[in-house]
C-alpha atoms as a PDB file:
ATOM      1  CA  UNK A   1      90.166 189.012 106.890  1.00  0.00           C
ATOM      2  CA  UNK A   2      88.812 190.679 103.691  1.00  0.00           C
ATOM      3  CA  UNK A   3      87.669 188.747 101.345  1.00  0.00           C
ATOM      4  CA  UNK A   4      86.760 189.680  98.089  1.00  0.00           C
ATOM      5  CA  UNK A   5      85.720 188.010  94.877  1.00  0.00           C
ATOM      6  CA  UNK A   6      86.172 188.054  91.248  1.00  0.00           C
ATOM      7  CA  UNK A   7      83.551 186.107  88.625  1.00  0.00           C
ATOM      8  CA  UNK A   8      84.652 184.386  85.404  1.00  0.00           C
ATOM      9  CA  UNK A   9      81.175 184.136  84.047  1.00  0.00           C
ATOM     10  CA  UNK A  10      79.941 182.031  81.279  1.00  0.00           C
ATOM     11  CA  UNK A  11      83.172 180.834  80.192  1.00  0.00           C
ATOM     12  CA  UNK A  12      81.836 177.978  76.920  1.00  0.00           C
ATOM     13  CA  UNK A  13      83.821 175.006  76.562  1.00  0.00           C
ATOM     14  CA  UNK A  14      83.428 172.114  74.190  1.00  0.00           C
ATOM     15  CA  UNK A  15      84.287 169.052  75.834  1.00  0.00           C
ATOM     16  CA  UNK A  16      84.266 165.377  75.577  1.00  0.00           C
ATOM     17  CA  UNK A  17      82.970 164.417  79.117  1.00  0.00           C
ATOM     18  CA  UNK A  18      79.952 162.046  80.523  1.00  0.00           C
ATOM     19  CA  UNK A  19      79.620 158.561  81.206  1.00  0.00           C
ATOM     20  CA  UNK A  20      77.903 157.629  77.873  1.00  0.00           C
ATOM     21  CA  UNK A  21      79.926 156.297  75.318  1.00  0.00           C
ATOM     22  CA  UNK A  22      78.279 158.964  72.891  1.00  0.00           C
ATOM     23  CA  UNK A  23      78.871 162.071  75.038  1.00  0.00           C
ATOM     24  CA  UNK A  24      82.272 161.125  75.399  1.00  0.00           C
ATOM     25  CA  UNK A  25      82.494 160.430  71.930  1.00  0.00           C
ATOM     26  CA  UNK A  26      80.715 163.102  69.931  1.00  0.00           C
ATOM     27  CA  UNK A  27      81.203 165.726  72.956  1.00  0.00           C
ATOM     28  CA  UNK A  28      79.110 168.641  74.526  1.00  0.00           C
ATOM     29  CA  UNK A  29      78.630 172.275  75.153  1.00  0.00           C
ATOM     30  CA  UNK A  30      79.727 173.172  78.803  1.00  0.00           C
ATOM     31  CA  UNK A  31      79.524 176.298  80.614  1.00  0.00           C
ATOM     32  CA  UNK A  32      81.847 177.145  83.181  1.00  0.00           C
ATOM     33  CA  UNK A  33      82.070 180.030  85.753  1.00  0.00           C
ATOM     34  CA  UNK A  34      84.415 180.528  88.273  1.00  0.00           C
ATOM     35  CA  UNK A  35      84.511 182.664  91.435  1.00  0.00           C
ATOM     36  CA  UNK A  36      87.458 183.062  93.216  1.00  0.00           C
ATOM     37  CA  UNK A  37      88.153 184.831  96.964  1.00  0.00           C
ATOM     38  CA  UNK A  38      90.824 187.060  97.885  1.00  0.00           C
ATOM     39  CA  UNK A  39      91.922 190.302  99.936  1.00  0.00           C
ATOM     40  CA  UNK A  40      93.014 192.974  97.217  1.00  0.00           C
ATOM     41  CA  UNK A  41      92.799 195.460  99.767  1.00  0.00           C
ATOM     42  CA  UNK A  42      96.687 196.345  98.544  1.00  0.00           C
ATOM     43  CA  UNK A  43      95.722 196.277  94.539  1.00  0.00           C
ATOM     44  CA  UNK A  44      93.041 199.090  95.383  1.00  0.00           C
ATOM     45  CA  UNK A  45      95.709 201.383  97.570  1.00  0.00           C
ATOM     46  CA  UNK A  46      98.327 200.618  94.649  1.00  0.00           C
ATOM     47  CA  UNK A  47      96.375 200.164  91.084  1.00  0.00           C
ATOM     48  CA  UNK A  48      99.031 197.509  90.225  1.00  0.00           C
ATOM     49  CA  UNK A  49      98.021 194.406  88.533  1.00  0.00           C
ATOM     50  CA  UNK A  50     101.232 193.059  90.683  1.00  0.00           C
ATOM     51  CA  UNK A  51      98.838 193.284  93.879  1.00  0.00           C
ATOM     52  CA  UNK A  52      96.588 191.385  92.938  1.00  0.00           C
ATOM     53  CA  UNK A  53      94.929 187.792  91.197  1.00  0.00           C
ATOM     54  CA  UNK A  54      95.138 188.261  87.255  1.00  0.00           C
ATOM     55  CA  UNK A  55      92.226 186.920  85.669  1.00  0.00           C
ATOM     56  CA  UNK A  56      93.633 186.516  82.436  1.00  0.00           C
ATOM     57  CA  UNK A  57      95.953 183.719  83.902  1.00  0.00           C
ATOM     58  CA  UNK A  58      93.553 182.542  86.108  1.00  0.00           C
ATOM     59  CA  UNK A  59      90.928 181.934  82.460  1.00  0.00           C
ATOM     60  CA  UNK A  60      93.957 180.555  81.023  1.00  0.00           C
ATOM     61  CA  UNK A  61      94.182 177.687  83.850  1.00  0.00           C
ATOM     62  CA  UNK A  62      90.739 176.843  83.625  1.00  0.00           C
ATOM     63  CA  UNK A  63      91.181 176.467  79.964  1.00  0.00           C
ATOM     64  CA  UNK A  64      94.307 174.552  80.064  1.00  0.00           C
ATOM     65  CA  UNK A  65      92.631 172.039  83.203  1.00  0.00           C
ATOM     66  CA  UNK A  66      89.949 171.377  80.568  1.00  0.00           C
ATOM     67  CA  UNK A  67      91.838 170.629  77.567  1.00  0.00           C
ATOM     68  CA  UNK A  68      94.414 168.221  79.504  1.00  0.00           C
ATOM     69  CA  UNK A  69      91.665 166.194  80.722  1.00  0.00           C
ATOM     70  CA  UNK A  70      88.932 163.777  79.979  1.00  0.00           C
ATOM     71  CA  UNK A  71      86.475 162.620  82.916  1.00  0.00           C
ATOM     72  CA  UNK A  72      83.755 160.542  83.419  1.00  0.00           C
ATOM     73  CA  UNK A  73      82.210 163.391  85.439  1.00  0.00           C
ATOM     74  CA  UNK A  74      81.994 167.195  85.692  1.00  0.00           C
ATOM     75  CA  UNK A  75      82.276 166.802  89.342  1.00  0.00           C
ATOM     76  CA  UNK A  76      85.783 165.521  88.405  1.00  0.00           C
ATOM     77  CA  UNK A  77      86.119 168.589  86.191  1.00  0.00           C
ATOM     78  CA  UNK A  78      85.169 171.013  88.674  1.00  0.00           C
ATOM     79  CA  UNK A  79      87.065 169.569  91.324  1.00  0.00           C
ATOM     80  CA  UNK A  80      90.484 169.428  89.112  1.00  0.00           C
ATOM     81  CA  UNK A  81      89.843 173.312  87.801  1.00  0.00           C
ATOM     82  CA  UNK A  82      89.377 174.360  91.639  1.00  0.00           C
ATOM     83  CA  UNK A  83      92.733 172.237  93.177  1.00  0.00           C
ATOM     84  CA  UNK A  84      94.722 173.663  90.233  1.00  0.00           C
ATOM     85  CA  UNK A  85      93.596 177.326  90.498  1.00  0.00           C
ATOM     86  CA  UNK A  86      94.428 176.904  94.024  1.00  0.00           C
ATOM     87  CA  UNK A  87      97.990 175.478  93.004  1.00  0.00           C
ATOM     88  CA  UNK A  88      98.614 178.459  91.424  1.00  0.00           C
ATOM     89  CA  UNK A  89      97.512 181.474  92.819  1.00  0.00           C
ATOM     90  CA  UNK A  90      97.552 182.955  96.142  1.00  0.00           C
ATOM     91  CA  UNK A  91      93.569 182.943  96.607  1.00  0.00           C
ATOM     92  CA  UNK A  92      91.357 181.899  99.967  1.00  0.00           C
ATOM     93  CA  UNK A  93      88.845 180.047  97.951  1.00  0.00           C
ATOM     94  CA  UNK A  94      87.264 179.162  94.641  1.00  0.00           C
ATOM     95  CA  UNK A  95      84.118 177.956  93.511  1.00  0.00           C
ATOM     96  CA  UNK A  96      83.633 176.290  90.477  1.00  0.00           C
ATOM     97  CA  UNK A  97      80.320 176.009  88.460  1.00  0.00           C
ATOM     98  CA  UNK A  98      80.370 173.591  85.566  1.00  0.00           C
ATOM     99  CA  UNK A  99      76.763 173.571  83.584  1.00  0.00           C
ATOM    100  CA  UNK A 100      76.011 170.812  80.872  1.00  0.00           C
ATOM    101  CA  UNK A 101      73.843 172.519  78.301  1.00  0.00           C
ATOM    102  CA  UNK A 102      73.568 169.890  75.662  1.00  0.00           C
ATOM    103  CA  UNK A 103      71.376 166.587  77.555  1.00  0.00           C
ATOM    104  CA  UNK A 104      69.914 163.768  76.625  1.00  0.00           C
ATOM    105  CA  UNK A 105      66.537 165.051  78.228  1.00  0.00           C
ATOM    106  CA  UNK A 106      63.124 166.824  76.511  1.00  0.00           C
ATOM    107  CA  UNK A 107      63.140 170.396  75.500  1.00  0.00           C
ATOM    108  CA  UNK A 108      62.351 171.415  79.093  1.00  0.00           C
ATOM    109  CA  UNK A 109      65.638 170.993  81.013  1.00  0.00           C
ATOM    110  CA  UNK A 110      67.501 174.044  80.782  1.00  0.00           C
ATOM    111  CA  UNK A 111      71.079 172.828  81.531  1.00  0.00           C
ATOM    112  CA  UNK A 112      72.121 170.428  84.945  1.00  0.00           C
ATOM    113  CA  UNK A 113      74.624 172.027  86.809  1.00  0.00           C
ATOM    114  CA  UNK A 114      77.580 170.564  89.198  1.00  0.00           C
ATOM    115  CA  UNK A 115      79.264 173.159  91.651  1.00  0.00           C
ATOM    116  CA  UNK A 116      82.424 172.475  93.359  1.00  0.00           C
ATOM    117  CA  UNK A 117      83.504 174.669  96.559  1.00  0.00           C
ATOM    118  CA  UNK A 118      87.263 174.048  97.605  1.00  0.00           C
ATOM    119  CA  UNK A 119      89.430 176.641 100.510  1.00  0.00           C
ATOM    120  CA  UNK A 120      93.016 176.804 100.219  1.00  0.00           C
END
């Protein structure tokens, strides 16, 4: 089987997610991308959006999964973007990379990152 892949990259989020009462409270910055697996072997013979995984709709499910909810957890987060992308859309398999860029930490911690692999 083919399998190809298309990248939603950097996708920024505000969110009010952590354990903390004050990250859940005042919220954070989160950065989300999302890879997703499929065979468009038939959208390249036909050029036809109809063959294929739109990624419009596909952004538009991440971004409704993380304005219905409110974990504890980005593992949560990540989990509930994957299962609902894979609801939705005929795809092999997503993977879903959720990076916390405002922390409690000094000034030399980048971001912390959770990623989430799920197959359909």
């Amino acid at each position: 089987m083919v399998d190809e892949k298309v990248i939603l990259k950097g996708i920024t989020v505000f969110g009010y997610y952590g354990v903390s009462p004050t990250e859940r409270e005042i919220g954070q910055k989160l950065q989300i991308d999302v890879e997703y697996f499929h065979d468009f072997t038939k959208a390249c013979v036909t050029d036809s959006l109809e063959d294929t995984v739109n990624y419009e709709r596909v952004y538009s499910k991440v971004m409704e999964t993380v304005e219905k909810n409110k974990f504890n957890l980005l593992e949560t987060l990540a989990d509930a973007i994957c299962n609902d992308i894979l609801e939705e859309f005929p795809i092999n398999r997503i993977k879903t990379i959720i990076k916390k860029l405002t922390l409690p930490f000094p000034n030399n911690l980048d971001h912390v990152a959770v990623i989430v692999e799920r197959e359909a």
